[in-house]
C-alpha atoms as a PDB file:
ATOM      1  CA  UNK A   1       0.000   0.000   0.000  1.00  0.00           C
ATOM      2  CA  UNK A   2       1.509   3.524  -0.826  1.00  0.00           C
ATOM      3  CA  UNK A   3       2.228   5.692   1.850  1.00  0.00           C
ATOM      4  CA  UNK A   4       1.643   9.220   1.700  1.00  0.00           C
ATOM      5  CA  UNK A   5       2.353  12.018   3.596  1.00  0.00           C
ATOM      6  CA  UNK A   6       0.549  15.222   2.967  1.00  0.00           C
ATOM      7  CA  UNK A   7       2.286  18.940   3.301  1.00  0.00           C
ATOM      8  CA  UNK A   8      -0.089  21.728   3.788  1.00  0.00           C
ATOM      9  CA  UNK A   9       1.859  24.888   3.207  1.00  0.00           C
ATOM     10  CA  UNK A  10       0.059  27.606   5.124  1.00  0.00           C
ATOM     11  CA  UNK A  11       2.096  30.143   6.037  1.00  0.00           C
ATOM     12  CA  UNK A  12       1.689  32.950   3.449  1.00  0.00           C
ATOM     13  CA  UNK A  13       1.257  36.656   4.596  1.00  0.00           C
ATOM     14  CA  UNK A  14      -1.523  37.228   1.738  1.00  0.00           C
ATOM     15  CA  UNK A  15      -0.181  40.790   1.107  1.00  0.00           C
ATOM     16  CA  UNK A  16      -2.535  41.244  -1.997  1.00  0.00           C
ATOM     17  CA  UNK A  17      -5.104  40.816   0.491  1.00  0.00           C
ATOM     18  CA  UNK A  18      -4.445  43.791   3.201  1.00  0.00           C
ATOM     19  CA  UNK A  19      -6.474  44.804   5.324  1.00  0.00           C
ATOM     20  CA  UNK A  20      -7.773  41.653   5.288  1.00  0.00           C
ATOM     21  CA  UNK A  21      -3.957  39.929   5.993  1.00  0.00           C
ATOM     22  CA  UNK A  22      -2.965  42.237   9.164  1.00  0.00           C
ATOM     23  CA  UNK A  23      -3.495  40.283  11.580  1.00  0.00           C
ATOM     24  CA  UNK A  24      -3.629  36.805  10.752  1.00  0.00           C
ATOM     25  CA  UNK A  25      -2.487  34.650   7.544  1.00  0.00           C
ATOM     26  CA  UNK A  26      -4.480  33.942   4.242  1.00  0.00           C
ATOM     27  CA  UNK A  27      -5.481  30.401   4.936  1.00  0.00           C
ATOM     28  CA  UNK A  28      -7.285  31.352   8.416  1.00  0.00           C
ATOM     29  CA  UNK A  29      -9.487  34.213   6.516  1.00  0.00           C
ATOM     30  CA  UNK A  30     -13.092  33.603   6.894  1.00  0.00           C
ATOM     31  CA  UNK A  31     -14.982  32.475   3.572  1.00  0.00           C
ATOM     32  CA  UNK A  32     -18.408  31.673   3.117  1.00  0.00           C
ATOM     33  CA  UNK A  33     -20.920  29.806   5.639  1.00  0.00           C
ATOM     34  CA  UNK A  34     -18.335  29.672   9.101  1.00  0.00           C
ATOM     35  CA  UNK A  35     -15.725  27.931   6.714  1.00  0.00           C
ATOM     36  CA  UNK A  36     -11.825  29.195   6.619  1.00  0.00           C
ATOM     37  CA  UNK A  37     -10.051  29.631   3.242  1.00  0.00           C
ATOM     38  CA  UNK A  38      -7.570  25.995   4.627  1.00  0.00           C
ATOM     39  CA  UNK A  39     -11.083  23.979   4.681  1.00  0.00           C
ATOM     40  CA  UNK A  40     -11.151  23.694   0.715  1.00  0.00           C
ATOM     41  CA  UNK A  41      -7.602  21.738   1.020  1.00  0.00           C
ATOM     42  CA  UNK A  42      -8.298  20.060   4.393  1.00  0.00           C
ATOM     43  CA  UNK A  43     -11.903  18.658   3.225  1.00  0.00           C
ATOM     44  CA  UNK A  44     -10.521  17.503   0.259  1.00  0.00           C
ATOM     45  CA  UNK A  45      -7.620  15.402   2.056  1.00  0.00           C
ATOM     46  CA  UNK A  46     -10.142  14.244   4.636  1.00  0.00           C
ATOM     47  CA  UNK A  47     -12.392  12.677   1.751  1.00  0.00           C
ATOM     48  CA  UNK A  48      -9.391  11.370  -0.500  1.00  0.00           C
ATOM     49  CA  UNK A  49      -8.221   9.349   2.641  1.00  0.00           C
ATOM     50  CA  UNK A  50      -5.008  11.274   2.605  1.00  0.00           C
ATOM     51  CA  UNK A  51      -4.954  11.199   6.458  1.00  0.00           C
ATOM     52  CA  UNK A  52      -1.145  11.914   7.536  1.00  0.00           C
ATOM     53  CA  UNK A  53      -0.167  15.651   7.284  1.00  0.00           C
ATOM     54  CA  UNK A  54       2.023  18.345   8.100  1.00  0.00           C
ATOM     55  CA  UNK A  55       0.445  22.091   7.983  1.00  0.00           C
ATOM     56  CA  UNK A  56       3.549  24.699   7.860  1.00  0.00           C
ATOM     57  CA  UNK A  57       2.768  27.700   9.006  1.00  0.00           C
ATOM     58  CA  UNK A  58       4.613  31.489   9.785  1.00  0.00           C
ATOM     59  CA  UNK A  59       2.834  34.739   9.449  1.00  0.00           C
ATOM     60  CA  UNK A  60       0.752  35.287  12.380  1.00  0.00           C
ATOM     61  CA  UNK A  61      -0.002  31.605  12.811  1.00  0.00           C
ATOM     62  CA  UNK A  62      -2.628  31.904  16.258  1.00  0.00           C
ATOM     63  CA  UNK A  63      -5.850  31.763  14.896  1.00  0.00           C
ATOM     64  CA  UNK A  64      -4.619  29.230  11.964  1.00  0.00           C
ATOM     65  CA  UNK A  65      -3.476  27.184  14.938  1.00  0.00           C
ATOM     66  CA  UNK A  66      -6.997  27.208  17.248  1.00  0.00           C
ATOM     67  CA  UNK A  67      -8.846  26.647  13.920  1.00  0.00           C
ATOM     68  CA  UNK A  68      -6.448  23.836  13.504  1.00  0.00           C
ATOM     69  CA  UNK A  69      -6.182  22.569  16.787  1.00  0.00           C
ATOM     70  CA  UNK A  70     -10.015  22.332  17.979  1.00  0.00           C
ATOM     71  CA  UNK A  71     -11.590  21.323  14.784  1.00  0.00           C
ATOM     72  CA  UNK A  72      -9.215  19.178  12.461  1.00  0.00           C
ATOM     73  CA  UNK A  73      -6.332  17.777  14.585  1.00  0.00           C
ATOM     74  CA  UNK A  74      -9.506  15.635  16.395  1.00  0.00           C
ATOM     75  CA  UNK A  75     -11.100  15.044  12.625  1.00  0.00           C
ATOM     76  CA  UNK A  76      -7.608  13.692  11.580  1.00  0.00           C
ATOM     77  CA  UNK A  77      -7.253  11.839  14.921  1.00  0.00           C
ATOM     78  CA  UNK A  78      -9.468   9.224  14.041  1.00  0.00           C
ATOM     79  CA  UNK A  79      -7.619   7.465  11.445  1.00  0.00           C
ATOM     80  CA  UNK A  80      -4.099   9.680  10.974  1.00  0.00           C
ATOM     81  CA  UNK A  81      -2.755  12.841  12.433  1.00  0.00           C
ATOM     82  CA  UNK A  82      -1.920  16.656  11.796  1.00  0.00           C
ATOM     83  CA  UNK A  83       0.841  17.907  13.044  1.00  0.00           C
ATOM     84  CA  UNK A  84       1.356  21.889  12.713  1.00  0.00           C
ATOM     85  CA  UNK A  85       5.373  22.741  11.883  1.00  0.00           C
ATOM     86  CA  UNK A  86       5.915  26.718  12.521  1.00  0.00           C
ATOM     87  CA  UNK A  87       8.445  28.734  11.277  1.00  0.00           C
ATOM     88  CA  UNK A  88       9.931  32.005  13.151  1.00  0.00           C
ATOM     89  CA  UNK A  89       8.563  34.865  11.886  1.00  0.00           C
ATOM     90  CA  UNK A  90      10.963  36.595  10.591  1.00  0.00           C
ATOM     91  CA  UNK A  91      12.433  33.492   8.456  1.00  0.00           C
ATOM     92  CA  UNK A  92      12.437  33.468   4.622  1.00  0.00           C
ATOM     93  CA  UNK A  93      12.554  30.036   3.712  1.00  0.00           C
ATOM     94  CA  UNK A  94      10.269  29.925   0.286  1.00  0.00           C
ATOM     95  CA  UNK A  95       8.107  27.046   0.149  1.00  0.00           C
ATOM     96  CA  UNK A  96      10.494  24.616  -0.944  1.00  0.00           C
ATOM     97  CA  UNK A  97      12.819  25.679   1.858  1.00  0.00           C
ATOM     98  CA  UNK A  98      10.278  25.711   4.536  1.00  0.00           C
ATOM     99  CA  UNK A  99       9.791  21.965   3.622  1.00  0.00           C
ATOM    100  CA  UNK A 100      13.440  20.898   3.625  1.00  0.00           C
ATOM    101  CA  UNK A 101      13.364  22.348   7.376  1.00  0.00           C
ATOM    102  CA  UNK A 102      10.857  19.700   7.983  1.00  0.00           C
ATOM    103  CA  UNK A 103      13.447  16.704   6.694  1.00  0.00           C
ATOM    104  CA  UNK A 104      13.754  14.819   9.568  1.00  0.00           C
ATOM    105  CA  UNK A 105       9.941  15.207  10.358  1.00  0.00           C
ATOM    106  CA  UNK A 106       9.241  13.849   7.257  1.00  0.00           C
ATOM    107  CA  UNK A 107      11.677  10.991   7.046  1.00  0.00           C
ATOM    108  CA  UNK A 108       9.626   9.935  10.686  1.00  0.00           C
ATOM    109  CA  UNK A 109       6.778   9.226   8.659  1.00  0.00           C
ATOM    110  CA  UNK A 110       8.655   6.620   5.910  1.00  0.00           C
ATOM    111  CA  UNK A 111       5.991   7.859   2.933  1.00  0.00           C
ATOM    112  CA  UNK A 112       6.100   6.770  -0.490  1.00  0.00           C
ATOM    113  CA  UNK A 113       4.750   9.587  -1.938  1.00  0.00           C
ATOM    114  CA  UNK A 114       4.905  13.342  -0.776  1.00  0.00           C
ATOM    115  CA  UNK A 115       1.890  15.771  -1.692  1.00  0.00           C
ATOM    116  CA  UNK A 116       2.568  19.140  -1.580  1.00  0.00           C
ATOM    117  CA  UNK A 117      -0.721  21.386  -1.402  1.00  0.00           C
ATOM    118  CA  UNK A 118      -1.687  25.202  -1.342  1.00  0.00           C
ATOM    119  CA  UNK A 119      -3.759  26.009   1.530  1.00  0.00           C
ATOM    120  CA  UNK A 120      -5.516  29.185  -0.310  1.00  0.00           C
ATOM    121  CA  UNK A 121      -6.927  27.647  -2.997  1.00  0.00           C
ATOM    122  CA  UNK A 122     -10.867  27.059  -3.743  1.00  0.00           C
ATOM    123  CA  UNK A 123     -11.346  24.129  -5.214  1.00  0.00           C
ATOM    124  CA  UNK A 124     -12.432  20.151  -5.039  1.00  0.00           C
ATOM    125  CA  UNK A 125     -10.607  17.050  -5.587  1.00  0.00           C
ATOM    126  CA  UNK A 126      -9.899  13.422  -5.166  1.00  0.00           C
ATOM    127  CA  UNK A 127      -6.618  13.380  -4.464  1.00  0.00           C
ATOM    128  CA  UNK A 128      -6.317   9.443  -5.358  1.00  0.00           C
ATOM    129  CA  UNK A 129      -7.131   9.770  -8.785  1.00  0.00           C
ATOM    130  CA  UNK A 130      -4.090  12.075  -9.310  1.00  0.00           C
ATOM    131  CA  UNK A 131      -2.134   9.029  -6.600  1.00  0.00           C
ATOM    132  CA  UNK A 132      -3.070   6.712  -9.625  1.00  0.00           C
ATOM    133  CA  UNK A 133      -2.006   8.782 -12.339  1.00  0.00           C
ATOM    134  CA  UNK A 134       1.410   9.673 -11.064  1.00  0.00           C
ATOM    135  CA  UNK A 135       1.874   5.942  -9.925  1.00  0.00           C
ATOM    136  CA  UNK A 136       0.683   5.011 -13.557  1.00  0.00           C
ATOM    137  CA  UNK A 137       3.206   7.300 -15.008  1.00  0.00           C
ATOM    138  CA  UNK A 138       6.151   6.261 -12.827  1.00  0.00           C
ATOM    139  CA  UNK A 139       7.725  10.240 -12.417  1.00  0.00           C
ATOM    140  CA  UNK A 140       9.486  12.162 -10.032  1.00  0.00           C
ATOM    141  CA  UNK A 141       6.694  14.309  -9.783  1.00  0.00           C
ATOM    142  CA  UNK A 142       3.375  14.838 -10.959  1.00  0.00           C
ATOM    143  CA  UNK A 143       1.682  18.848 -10.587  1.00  0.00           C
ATOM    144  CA  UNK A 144      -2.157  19.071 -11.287  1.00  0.00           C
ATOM    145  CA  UNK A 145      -2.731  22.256 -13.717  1.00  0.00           C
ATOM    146  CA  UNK A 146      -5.826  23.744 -15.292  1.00  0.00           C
ATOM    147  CA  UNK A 147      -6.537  25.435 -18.195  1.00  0.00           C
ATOM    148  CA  UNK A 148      -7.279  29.455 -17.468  1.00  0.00           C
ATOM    149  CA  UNK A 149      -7.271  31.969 -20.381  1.00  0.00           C
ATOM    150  CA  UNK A 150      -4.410  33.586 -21.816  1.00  0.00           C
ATOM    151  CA  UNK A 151      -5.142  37.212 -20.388  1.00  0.00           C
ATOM    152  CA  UNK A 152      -5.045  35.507 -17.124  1.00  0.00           C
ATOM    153  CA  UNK A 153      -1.484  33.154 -17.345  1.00  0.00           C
ATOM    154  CA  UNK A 154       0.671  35.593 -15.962  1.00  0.00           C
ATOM    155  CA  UNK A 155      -0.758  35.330 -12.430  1.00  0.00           C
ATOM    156  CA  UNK A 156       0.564  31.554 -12.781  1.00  0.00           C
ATOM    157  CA  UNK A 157       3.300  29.181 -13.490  1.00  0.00           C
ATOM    158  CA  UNK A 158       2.481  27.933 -16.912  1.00  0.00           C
ATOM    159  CA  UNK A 159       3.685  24.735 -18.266  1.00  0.00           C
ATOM    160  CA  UNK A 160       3.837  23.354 -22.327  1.00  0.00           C
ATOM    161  CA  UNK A 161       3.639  19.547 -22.411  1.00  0.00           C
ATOM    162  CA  UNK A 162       4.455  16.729 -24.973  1.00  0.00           C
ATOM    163  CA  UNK A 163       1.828  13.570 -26.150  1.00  0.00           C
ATOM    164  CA  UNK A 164       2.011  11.761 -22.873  1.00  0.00           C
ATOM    165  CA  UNK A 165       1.508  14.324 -20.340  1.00  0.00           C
ATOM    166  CA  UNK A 166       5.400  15.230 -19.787  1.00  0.00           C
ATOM    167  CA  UNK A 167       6.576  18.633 -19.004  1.00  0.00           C
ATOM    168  CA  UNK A 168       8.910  19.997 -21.516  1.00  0.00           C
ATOM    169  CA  UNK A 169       8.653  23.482 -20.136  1.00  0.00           C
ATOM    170  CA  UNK A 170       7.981  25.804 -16.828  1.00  0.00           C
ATOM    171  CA  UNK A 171       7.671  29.508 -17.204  1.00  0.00           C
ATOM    172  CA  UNK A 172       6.384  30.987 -13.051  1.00  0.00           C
ATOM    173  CA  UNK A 173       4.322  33.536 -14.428  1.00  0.00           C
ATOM    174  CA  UNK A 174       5.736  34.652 -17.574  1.00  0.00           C
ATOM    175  CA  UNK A 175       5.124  38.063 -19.017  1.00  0.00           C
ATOM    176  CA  UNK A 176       5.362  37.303 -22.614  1.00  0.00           C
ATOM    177  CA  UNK A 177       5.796  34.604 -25.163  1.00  0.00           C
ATOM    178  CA  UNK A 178       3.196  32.653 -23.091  1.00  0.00           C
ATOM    179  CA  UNK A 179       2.569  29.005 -24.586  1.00  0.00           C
ATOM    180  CA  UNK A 180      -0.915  28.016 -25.632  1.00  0.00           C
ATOM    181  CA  UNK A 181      -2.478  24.535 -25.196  1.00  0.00           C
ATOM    182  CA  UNK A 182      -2.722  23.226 -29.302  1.00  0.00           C
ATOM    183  CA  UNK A 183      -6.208  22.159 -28.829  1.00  0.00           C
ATOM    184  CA  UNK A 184      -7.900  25.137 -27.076  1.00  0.00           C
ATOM    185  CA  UNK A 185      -6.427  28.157 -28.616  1.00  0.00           C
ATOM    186  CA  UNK A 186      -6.716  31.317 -26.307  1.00  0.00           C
ATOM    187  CA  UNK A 187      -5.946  29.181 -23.112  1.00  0.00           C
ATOM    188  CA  UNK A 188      -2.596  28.085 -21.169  1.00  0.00           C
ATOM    189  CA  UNK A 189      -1.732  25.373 -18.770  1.00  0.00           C
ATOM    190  CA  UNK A 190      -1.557  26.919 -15.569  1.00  0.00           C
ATOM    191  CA  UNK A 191       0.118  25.293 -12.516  1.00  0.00           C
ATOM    192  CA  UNK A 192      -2.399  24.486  -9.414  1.00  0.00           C
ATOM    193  CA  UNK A 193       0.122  24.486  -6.690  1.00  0.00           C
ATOM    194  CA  UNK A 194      -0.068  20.688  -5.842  1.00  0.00           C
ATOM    195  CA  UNK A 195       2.830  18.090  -6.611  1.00  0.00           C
ATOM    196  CA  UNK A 196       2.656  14.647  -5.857  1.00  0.00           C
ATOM    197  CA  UNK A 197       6.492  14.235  -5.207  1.00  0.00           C
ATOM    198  CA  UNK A 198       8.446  10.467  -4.770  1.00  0.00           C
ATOM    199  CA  UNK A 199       9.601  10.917  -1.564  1.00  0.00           C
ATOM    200  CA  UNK A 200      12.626   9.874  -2.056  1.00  0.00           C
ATOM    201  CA  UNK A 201      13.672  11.711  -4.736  1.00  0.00           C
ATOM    202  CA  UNK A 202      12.393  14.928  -3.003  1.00  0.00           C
ATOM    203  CA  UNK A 203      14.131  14.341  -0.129  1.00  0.00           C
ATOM    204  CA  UNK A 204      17.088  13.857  -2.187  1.00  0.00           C
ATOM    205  CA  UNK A 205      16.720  17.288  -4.237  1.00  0.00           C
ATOM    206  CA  UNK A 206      15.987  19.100  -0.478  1.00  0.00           C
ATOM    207  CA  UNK A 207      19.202  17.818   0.998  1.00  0.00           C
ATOM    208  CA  UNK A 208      21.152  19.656  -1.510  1.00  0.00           C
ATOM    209  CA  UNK A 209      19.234  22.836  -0.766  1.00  0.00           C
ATOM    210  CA  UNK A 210      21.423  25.643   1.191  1.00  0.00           C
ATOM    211  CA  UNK A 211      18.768  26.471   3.853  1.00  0.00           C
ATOM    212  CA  UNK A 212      20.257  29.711   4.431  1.00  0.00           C
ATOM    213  CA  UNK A 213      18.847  31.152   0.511  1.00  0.00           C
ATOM    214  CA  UNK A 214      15.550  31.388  -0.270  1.00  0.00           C
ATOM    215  CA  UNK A 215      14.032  28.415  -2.175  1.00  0.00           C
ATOM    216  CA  UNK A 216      10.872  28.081  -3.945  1.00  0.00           C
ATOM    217  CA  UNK A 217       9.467  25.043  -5.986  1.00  0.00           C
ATOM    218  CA  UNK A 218       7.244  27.081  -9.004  1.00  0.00           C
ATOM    219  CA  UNK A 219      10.803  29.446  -8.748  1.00  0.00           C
ATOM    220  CA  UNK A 220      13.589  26.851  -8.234  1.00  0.00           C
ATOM    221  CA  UNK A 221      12.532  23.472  -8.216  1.00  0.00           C
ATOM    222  CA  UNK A 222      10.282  22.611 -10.806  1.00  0.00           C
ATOM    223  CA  UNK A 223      12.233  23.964 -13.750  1.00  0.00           C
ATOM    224  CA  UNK A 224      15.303  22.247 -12.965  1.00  0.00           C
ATOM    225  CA  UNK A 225      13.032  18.963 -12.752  1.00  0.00           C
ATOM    226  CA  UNK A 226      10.967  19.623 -16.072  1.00  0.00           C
ATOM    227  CA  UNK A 227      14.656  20.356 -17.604  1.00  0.00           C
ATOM    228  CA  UNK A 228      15.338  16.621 -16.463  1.00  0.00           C
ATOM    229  CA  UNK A 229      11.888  15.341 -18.027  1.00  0.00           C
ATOM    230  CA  UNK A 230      10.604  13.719 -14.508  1.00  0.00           C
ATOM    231  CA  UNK A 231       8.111  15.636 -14.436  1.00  0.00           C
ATOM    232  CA  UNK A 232       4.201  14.880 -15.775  1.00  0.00           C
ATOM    233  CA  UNK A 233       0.688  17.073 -15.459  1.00  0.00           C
ATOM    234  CA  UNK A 234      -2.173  15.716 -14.325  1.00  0.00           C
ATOM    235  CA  UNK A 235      -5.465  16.888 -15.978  1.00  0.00           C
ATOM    236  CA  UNK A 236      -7.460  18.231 -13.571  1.00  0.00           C
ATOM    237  CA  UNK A 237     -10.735  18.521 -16.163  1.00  0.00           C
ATOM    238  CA  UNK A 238     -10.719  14.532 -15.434  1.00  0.00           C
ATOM    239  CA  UNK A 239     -10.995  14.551 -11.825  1.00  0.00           C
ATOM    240  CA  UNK A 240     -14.651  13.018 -10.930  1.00  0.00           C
ATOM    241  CA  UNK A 241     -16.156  13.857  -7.752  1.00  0.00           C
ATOM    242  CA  UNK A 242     -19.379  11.332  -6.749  1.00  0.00           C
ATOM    243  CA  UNK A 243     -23.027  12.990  -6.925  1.00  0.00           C
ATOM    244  CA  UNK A 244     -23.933  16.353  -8.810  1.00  0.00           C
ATOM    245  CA  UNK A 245     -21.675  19.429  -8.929  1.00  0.00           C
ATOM    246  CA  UNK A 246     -22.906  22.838  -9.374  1.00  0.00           C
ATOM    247  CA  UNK A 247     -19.563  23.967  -9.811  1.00  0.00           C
ATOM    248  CA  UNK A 248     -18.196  21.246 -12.056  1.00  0.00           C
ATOM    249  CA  UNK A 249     -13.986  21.728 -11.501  1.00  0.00           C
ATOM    250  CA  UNK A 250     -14.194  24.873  -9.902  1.00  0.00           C
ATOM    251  CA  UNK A 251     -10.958  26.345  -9.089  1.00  0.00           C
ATOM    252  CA  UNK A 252      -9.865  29.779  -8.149  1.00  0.00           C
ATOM    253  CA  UNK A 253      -6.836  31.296  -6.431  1.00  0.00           C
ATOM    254  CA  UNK A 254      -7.972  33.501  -3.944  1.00  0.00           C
ATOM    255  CA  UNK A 255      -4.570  35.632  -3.532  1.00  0.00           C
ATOM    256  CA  UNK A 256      -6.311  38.625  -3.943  1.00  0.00           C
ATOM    257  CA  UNK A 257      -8.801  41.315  -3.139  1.00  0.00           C
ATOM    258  CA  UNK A 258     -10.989  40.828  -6.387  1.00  0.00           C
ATOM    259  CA  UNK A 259     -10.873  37.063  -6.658  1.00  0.00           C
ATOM    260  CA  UNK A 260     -11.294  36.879  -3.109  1.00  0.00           C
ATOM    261  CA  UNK A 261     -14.904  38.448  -3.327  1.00  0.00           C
ATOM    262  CA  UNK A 262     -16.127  37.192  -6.280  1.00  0.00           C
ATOM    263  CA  UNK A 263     -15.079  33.653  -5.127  1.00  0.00           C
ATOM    264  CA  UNK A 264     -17.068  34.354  -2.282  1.00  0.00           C
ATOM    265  CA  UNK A 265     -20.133  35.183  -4.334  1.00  0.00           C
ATOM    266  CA  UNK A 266     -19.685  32.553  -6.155  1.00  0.00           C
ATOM    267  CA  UNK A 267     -20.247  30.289  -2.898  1.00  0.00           C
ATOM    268  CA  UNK A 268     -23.224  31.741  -1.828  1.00  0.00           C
ATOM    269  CA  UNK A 269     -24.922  31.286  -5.517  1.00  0.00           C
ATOM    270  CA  UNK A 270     -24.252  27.736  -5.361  1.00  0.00           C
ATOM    271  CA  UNK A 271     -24.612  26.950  -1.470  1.00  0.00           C
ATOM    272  CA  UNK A 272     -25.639  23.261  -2.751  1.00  0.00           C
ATOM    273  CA  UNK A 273     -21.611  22.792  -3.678  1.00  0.00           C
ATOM    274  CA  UNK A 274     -20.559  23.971  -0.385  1.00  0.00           C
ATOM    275  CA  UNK A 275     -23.117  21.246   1.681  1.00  0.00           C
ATOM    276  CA  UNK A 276     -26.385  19.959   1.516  1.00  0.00           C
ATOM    277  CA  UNK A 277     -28.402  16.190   2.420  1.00  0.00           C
ATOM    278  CA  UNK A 278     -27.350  15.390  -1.752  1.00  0.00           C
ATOM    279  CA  UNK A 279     -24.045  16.855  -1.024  1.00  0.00           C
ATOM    280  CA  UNK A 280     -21.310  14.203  -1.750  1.00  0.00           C
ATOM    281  CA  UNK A 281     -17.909  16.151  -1.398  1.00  0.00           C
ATOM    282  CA  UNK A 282     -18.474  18.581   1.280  1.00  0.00           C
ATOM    283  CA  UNK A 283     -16.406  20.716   2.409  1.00  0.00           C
ATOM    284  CA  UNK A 284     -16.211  21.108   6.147  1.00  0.00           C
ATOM    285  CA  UNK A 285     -16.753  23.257   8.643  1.00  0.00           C
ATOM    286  CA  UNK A 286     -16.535  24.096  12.476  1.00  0.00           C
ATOM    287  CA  UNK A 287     -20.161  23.866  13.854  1.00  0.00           C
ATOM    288  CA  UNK A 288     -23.330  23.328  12.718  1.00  0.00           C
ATOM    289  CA  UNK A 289     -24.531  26.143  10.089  1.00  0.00           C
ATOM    290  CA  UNK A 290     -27.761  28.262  10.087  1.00  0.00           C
ATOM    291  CA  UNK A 291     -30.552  27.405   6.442  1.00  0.00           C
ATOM    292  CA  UNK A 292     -30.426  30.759   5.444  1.00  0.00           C
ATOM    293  CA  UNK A 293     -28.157  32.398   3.380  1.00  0.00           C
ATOM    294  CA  UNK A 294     -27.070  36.023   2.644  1.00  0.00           C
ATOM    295  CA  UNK A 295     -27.939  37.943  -0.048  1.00  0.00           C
ATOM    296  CA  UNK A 296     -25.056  39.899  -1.673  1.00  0.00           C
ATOM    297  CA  UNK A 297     -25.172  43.532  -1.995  1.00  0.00           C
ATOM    298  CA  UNK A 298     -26.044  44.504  -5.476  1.00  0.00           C
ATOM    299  CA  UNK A 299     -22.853  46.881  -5.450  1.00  0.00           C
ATOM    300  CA  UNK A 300     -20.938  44.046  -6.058  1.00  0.00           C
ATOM    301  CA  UNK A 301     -21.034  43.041  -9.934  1.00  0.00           C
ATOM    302  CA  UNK A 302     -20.607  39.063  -9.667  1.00  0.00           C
ATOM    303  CA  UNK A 303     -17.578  38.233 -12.649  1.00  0.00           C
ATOM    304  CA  UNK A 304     -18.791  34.630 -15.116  1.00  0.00           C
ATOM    305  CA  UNK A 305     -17.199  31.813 -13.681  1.00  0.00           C
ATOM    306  CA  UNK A 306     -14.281  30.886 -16.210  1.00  0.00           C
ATOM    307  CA  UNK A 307     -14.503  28.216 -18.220  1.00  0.00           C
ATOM    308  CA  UNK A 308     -12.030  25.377 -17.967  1.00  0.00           C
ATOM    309  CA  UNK A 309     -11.731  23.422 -20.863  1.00  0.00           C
ATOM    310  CA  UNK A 310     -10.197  20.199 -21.113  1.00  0.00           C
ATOM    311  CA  UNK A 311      -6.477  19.995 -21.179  1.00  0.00           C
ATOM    312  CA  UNK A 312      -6.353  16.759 -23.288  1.00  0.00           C
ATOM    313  CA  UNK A 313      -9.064  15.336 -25.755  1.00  0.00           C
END
């Protein structure tokens, strides 16, 4: 049976989101419905079975860490465990450094596979079916991307791919010369911010890491892997959830103000995605919540959900 150790990296300062970020970090904001932005990741591990984890966390970490501590560490309890990892403050690690700090942590848990996972993201998924496509296509890692529109690719880390799914090439948020997909025109393949890593050729690549320097993985890592060829995308168009969706593949970064909002609009038009008695995937939340819902103030103009097309056909 494959072992795998989850890595929840939560300890971003969310400075595109002041005033919202002054005072505690971007995965603790509240959302929609009692639910914090780290309950979209967290639910999603929960339901994929994906029960071992590490949360690392930084930037004004205390109500992350009650959040943490008196819903979800008990939730995890039954079958697994969380364990929170916090940096010092004033530490700047990157995201790939902040995990090689954890090496010996990690090496206590023995795991096949390492996932690494955004904790700001809104989104769904069953994390196994991306497990069986990275064990299927036996590489060294395996990030989950999405298509998004060209006049949106430089927020992201945009990848071009050959027949089977390998990366050729990783551009973090280029600026120009960005690389369509060949079968939808007008869109790019845009990075999702979750690797499924072998563990022990991560460890292996965060040994040689000089934890002094700042490290990243969309910044430093991943290029010098797709430059190998070890690297493979996983669709995330194909990822099936059980029951109906109202929000079929819904994903959004929520990094700032404006996405933010209209994420959270988009929540309380579909309520029925969030939760519900013919809800399949929830996603979680502390405490029971109330039938009625708010209505949003017509001053805010609700944006069209983007389209995400299928990667591959």
């Amino acid at each position: 049976m494959c072992r795998v150790l989850s890595i929840v990296l939560a300890g971003g300062a969310g400075k595109r989101l002041q005033p919202l970020t002054l005072k505690q970090a971007k995965p603790a904001l509240p959302f929609v419905r009692r639910r914090r932005i780290i309950d979209f990741v967290l639910s999603n591990l929960y339901h994929s079975g994906f029960n071992q984890l590490l949360v690392l966390t930084q930037y004004q970490p205390a109500s992350l860490h009650r959040h943490l501590q008196q819903y979800w560490q008990p939730l995890f309890a039954s079958s697994g465990a969380l364990q929170l990892c916090q940096a010092p403050a004033d530490a700047d690690q990157g995201t790939a450094g902040a995990v090689a700090h954890q090496l010996s942590v990690i090496r206590d848990y023995r795991p096949d596979v390492i996932a690494i996972l955004s904790a700001d993201h809104v989104y769904k998924m069953d994390y196994r079916q991306m497990l069986a496509f990275h064990l299927n296509q036996q590489a060294a890692v395996t990030v989950s991307a999405v298509a998004v529109p060209l006049s949106l690719a430089r927020q992201f880390g945009i990848f071009s791919t050959d027949a089977k799914h390998h990366i050729v090439k990783f551009c973090e948020k280029p600026q120009a010369d960005i690389p369509t997909i060949p079968e939808h025109p007008g869109y790019a393949l845009a990075s999702m911010g979750n690797y499924l890593f072998d563990a022990s050729y991560l460890c292996q690549q965060l040994e040689q890491l000089d934890l002094s320097c700042h490290h990243d993985f969309g910044h430093h890592l991943l290029p010098q892997i797709c430059g190998q060829q070890l690297a493979c995308v996983y669709d995330f168009s194909t990822n099936q959830l059980p029951g109906e969706q109202s929000l079929p593949h819904y994903w959004r970064d929520v990094g700032t103000l404006s996405a933010y909002f209209h994420s959270k609009l988009d929540m309380m038009q579909h309520p029925d995605w969030l939760d519900g008695p013919k809800q399949h995937w929830p996603i979680l939340a502390a405490g029971k919540q109330p039938l009625r819902y708010r209505i949003a103030s017509a001053a805010f103009r609700r944006l069209p959900l983007q389209a995400h097309q299928p990667l591959y056909s």
